[in-house]
Protein backbone atom coordinates (compact mmCIF):
# COMPACT_ATOMS: atom_id res chain seq x y z
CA UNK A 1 0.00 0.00 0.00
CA UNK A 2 1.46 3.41 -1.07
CA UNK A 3 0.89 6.36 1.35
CA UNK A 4 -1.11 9.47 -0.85
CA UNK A 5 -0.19 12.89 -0.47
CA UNK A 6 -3.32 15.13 0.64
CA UNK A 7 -2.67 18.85 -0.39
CA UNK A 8 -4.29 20.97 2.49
CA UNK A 9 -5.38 24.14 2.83
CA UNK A 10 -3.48 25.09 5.71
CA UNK A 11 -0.12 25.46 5.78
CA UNK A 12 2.32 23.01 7.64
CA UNK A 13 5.58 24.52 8.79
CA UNK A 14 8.42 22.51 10.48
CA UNK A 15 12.12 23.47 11.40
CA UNK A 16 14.79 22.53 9.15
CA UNK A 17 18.40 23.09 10.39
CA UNK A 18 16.46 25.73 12.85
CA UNK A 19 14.89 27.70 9.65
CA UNK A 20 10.99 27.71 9.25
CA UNK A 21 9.61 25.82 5.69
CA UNK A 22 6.38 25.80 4.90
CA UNK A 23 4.42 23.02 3.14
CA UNK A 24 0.88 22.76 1.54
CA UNK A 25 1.04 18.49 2.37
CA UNK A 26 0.74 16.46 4.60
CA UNK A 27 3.43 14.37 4.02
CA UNK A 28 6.58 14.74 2.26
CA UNK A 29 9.77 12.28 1.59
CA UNK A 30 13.46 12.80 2.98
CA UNK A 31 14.79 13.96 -0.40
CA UNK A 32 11.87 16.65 -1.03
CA UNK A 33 12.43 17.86 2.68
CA UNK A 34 16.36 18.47 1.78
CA UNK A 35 15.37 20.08 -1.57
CA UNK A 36 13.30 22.55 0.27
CA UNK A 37 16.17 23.14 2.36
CA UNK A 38 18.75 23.13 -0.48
CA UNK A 39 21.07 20.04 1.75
CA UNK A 40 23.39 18.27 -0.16
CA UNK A 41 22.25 15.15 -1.39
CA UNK A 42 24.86 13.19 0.41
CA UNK A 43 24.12 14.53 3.93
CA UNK A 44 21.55 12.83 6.31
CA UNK A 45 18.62 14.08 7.52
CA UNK A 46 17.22 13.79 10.69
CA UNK A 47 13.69 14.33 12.80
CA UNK A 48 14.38 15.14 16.02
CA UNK A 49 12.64 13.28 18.89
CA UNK A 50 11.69 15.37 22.26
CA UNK A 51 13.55 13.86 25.09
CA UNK A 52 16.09 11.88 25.73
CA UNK A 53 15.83 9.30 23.43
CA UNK A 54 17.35 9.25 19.39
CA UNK A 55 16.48 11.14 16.73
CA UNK A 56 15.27 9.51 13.96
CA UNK A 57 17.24 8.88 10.41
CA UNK A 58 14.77 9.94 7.85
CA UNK A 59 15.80 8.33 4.17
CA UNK A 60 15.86 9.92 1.07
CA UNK A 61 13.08 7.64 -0.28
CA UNK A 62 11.30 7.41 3.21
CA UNK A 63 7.62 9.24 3.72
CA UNK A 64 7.52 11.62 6.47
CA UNK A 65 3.77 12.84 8.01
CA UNK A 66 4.81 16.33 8.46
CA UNK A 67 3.07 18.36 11.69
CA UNK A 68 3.78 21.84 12.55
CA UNK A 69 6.83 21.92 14.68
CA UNK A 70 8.72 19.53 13.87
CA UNK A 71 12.38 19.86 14.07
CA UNK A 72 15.06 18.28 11.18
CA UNK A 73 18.23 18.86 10.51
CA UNK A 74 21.00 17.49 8.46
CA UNK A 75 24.51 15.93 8.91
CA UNK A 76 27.18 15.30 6.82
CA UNK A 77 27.46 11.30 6.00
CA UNK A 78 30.77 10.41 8.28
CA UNK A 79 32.14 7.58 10.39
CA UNK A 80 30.20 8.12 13.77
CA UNK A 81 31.53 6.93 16.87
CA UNK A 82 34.82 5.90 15.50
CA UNK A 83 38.16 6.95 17.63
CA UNK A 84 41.16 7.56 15.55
């Protein structure tokens, strides 16, 4: 079953690398969310989670139900947690 996009007539507006974007969706994929926000196709992207716990690694390809106030924000791709 593929998710469907449902154009509202409100806007949504989340946080991207702490700058407002606003979307007429619902939903929106990890690669549209970066264009918006003009990040490098190489870098990762991120939803952050309130609390303690991890954020969450949002996928290029991956569908993302967007709600005002969310929070992303991108990383470059890298070896984390390695020691050299």
């Amino acid at each position: 079953m593929t998710a469907e996009t449902i154009h509202t007539h409100e806007r949504v507006t989340v946080l991207i690398n702490q700058k407002p974007y606003h979307f007429g969706v619902d939903q929106a994929t990890g690669r549209q969310l970066k264009a918006a926000a003009a990040i490098p196709d190489a870098n990762l992207l991120f939803l952050e989670e309130p609390g303690t716990g991890d954020d969450v690694p949002i996928r290029d390809d991956q569908v993302v139900a967007l709600k005002s106030g969310q929070h992303f924000y991108d990383m470059p791709p890298g070896n984390f947690g390695s020691h050299a």
